[in-house]
C-alpha atoms as a PDB file:
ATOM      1  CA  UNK A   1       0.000   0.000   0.000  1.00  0.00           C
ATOM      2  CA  UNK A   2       1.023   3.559  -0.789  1.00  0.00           C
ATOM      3  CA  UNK A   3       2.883   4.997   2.592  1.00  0.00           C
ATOM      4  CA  UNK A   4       0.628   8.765   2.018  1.00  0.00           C
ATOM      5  CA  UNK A   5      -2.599   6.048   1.942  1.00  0.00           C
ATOM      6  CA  UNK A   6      -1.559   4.362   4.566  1.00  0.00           C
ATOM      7  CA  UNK A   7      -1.018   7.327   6.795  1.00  0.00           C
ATOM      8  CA  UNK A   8      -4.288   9.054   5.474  1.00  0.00           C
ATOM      9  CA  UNK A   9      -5.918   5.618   6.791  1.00  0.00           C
ATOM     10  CA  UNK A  10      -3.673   5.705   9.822  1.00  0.00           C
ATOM     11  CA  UNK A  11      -5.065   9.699  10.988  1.00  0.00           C
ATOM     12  CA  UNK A  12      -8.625   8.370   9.714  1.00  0.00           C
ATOM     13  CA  UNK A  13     -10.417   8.255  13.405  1.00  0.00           C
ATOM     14  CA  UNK A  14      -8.638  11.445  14.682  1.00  0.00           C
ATOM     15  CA  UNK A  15      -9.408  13.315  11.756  1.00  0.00           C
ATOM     16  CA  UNK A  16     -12.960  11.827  10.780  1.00  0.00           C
ATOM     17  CA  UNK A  17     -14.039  10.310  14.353  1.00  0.00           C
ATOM     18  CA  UNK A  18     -14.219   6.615  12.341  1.00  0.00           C
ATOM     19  CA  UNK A  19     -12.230   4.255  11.569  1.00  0.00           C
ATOM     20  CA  UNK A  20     -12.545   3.320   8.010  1.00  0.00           C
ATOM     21  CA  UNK A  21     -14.085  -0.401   8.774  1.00  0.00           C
ATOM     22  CA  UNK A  22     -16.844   2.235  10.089  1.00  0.00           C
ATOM     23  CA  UNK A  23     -17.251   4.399   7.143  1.00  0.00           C
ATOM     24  CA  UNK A  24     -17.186   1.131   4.851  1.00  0.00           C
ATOM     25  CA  UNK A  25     -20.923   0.243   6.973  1.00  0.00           C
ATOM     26  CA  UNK A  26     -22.268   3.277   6.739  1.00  0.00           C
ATOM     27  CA  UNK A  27     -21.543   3.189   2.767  1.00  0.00           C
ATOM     28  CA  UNK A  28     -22.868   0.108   2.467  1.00  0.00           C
ATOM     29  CA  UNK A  29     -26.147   0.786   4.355  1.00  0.00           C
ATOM     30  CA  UNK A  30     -26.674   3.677   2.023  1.00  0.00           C
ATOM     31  CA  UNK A  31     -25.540   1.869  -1.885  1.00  0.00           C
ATOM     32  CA  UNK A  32     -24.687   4.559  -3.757  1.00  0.00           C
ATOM     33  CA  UNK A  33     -24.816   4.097  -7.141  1.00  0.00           C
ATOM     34  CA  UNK A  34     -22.587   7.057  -8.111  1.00  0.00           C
ATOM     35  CA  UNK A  35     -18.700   8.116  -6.604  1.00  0.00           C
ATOM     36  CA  UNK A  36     -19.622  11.558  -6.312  1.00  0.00           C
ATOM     37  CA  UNK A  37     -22.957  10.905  -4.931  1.00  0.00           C
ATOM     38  CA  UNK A  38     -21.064   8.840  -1.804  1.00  0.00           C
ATOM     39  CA  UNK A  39     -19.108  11.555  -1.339  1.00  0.00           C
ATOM     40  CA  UNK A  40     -20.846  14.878  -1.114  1.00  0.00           C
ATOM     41  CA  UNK A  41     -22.918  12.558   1.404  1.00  0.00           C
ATOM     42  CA  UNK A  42     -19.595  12.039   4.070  1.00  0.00           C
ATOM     43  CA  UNK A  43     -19.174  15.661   3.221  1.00  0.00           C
ATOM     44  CA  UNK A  44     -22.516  16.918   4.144  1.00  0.00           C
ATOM     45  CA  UNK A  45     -23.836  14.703   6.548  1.00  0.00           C
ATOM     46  CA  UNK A  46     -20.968  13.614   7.994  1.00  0.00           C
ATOM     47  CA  UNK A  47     -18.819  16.585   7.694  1.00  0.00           C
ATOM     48  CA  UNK A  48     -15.705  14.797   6.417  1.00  0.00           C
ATOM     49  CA  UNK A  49     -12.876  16.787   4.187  1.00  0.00           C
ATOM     50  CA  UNK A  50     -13.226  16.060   0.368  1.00  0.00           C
ATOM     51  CA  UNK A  51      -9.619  13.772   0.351  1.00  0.00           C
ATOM     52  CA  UNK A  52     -11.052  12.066   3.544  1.00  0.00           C
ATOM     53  CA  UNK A  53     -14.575  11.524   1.979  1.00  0.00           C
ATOM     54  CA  UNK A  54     -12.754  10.224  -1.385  1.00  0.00           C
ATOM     55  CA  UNK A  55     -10.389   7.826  -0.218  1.00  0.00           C
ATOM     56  CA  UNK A  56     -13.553   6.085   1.868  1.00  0.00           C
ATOM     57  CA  UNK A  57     -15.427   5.875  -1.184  1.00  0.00           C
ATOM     58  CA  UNK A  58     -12.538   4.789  -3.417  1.00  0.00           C
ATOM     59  CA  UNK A  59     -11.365   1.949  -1.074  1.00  0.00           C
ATOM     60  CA  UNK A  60     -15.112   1.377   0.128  1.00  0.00           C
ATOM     61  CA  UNK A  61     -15.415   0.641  -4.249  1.00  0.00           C
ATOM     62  CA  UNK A  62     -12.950  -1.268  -4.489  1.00  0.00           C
ATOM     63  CA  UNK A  63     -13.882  -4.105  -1.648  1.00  0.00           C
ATOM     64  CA  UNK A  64     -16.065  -5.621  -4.853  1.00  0.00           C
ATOM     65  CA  UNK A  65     -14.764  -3.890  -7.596  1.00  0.00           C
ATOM     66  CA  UNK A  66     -10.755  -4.115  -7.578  1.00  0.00           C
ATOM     67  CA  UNK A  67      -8.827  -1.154  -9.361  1.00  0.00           C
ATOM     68  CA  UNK A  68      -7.237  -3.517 -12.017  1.00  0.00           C
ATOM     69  CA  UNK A  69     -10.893  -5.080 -13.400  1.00  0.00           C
ATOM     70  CA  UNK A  70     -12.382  -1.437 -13.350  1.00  0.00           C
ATOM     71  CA  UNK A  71      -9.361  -0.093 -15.636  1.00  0.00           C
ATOM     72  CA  UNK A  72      -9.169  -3.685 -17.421  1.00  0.00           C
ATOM     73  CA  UNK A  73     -12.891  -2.751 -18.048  1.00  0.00           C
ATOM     74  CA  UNK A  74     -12.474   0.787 -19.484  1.00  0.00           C
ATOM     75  CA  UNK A  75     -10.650  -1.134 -22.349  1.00  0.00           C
ATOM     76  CA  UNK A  76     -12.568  -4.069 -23.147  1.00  0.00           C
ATOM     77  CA  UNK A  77     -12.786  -3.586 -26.564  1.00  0.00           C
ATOM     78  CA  UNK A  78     -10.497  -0.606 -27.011  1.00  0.00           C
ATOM     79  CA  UNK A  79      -7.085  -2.667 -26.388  1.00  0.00           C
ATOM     80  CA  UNK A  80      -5.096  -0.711 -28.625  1.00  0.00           C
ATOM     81  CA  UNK A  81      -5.375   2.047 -26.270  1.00  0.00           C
ATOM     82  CA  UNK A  82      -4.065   0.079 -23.093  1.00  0.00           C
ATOM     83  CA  UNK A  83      -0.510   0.683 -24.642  1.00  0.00           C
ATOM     84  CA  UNK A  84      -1.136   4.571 -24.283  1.00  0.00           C
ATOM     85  CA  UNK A  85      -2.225   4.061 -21.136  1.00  0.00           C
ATOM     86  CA  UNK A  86      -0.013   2.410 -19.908  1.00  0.00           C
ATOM     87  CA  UNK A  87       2.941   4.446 -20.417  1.00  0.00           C
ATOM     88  CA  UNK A  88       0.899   7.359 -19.388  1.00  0.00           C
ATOM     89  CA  UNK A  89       0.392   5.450 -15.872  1.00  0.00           C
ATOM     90  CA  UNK A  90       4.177   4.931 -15.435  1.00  0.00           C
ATOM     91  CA  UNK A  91       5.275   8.594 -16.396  1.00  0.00           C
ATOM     92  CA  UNK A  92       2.528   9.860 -13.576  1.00  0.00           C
ATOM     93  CA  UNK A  93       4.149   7.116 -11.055  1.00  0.00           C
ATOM     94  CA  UNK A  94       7.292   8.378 -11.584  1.00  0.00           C
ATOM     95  CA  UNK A  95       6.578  12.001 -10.637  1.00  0.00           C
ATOM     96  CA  UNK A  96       6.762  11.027  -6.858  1.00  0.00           C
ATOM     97  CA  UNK A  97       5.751   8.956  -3.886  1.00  0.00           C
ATOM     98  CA  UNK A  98       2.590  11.627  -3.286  1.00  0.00           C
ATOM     99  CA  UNK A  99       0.534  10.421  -6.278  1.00  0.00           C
ATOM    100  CA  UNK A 100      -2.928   8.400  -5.469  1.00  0.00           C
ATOM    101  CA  UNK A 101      -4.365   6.807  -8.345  1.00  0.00           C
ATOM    102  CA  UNK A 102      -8.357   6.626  -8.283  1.00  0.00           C
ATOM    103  CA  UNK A 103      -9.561   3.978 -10.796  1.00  0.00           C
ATOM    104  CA  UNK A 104     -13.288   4.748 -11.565  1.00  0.00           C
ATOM    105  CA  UNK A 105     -15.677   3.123 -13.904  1.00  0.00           C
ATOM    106  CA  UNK A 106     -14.520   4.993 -17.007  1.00  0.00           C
ATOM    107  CA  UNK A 107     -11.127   6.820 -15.855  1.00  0.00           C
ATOM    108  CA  UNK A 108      -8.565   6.742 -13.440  1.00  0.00           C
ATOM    109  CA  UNK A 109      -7.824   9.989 -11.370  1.00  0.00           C
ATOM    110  CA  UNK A 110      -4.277  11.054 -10.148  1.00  0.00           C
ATOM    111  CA  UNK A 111      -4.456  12.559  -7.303  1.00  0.00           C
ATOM    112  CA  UNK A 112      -1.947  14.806  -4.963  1.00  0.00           C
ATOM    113  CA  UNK A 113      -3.145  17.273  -2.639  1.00  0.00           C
ATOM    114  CA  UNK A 114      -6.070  17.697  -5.745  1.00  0.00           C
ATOM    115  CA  UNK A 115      -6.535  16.100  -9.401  1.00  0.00           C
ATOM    116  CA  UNK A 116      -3.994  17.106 -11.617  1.00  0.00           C
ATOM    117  CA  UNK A 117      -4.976  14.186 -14.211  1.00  0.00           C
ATOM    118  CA  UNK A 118      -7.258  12.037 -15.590  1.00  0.00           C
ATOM    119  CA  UNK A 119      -7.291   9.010 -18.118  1.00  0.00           C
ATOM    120  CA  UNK A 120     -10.540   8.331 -19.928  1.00  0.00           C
ATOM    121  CA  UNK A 121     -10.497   6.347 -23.058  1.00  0.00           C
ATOM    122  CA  UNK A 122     -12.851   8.367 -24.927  1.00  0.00           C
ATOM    123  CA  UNK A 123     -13.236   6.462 -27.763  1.00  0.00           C
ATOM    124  CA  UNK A 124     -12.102   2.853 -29.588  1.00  0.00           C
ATOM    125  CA  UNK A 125      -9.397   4.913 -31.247  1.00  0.00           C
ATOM    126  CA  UNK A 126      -8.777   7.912 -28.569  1.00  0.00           C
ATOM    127  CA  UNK A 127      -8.178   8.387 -24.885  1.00  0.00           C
ATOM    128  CA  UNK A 128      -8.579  11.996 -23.795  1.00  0.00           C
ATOM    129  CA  UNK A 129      -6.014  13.271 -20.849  1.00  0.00           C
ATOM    130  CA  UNK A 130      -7.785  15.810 -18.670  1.00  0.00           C
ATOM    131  CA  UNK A 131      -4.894  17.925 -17.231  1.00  0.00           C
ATOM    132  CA  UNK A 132      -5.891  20.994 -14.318  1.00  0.00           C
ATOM    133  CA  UNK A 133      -3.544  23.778 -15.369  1.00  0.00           C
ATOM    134  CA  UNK A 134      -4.699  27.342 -13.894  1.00  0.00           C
ATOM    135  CA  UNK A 135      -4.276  30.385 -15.813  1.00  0.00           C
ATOM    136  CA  UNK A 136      -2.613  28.058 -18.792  1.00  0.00           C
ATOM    137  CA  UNK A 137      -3.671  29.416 -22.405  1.00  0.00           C
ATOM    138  CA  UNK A 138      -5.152  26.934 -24.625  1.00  0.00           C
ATOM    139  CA  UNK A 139      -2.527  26.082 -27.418  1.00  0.00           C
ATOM    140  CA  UNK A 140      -1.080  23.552 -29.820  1.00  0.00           C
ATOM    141  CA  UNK A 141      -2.111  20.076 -28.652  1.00  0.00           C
ATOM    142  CA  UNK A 142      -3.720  21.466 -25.546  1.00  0.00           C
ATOM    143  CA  UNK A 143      -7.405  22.154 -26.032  1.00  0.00           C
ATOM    144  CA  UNK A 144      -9.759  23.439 -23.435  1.00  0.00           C
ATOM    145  CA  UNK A 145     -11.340  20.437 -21.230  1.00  0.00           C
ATOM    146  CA  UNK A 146     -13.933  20.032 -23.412  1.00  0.00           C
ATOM    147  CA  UNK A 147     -16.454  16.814 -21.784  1.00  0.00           C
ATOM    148  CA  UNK A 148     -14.033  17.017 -18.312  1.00  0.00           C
ATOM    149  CA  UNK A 149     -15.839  20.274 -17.634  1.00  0.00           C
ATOM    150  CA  UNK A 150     -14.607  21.525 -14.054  1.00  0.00           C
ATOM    151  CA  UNK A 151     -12.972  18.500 -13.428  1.00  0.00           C
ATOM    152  CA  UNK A 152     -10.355  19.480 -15.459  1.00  0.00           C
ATOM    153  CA  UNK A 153      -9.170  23.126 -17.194  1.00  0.00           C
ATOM    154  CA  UNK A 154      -7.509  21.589 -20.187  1.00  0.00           C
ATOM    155  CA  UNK A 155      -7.366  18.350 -22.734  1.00  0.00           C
ATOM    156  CA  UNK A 156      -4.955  16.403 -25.049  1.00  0.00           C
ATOM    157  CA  UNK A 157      -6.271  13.718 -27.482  1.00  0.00           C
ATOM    158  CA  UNK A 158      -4.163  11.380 -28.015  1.00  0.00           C
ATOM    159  CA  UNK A 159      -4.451   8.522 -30.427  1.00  0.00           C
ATOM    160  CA  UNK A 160      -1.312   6.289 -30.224  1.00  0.00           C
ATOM    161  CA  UNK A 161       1.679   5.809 -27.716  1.00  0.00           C
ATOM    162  CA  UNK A 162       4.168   8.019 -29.828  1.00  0.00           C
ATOM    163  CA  UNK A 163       1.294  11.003 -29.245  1.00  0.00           C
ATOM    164  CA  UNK A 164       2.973  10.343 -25.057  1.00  0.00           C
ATOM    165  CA  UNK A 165       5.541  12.919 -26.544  1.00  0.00           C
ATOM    166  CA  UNK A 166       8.162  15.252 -24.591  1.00  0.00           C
ATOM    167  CA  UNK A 167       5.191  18.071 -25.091  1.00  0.00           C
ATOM    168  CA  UNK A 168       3.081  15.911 -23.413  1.00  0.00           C
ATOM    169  CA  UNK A 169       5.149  14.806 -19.994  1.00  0.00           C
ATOM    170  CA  UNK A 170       6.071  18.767 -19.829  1.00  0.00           C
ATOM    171  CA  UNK A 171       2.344  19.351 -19.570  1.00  0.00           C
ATOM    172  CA  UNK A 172       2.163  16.540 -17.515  1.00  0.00           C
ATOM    173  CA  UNK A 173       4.785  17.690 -15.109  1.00  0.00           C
ATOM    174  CA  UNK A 174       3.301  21.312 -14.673  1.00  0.00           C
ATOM    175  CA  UNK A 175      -0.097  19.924 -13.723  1.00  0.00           C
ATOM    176  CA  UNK A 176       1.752  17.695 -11.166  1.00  0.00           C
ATOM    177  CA  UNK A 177       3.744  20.283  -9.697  1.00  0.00           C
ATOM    178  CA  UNK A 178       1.538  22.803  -9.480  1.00  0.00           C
ATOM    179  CA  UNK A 179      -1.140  20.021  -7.305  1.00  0.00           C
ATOM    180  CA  UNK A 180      -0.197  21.787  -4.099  1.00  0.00           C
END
């Protein structure tokens, strides 16, 4: 396990008043269909911090749905994309120990203090990499979010590994570092 996850799951009853064995009944009492859903619900009725509130109903998720089937499922049927994926995944990892990845049923979040990316394979031929860059123009390869919305400020489409270019990782890198 990730040290920063463990630790976050370490503070867990100081800073939430549960441990996480807790939160993982009251989840399951309530079945929420949706990951947002879950948690604006610790948020509001629980008053737990958005990362807190997150990592509940990411691990919560992934009692019956384990990260590696809910990304294997985003590409069922778009396995030439995996590749792109895939060496997206291990550029992120490499950024630092701080990064949480968030597998969801059609993305996978990276996470430091906030999202700074996120994976979606958009179509059988194109994944779409939402990046959160603040005050960052729109140009070249870098369009504006488009379907991300507020989830993310900016977009690249990319279509085949060699599209994971040097432009790419720098844009990468900036979102990353700027995650604070």
């Amino acid at each position: 396990m990730d040290k920063s996850l463990q630790k976050m799951i370490e503070n867990m009853p100081e800073k939430t008043g549960k441990k996480l064995e807790e939160w993982f009944q009251i989840l399951d009492k309530e079945n929420f269909e949706k990951h947002l859903m879950a948690v604006k619900f610790l948020k509001t009725e629980h008053g737990v911090t958005h990362g807190f509130a997150n990592t509940i109903v990411t691990l919560s998720k992934e009692r019956t749905n384990p990260p590696e089937d809910l990304v294997l499922n985003q590409y069922s049927g778009k396995e030439s994309l995996k590749p792109i994926y895939e060496m997206l995944f291990l550029v992120i990892k490499n950024f630092g120990e701080d990064v949480v990845i968030t597998p969801k049923k059609g993305s996978v979040s990276f996470i430091r203090k906030k999202q700074f990316a996120l994976i979606k394979p958009a179509t059988k031929t194109r994944i779409d990499l939402g990046l959160k860059l603040k005050d960052v123009e729109v140009q070249g390869r870098l369009e504006v979010s488009g379907p991300f919305g507020t989830m993310c400020t900016h977009r690249i489409q990319l279509n085949n590994i060699s599209d994971v270019d040097s432009e790419v990782i720098e844009w990468l890198s900036k979102a990353y570092e700027t995650s604070v």
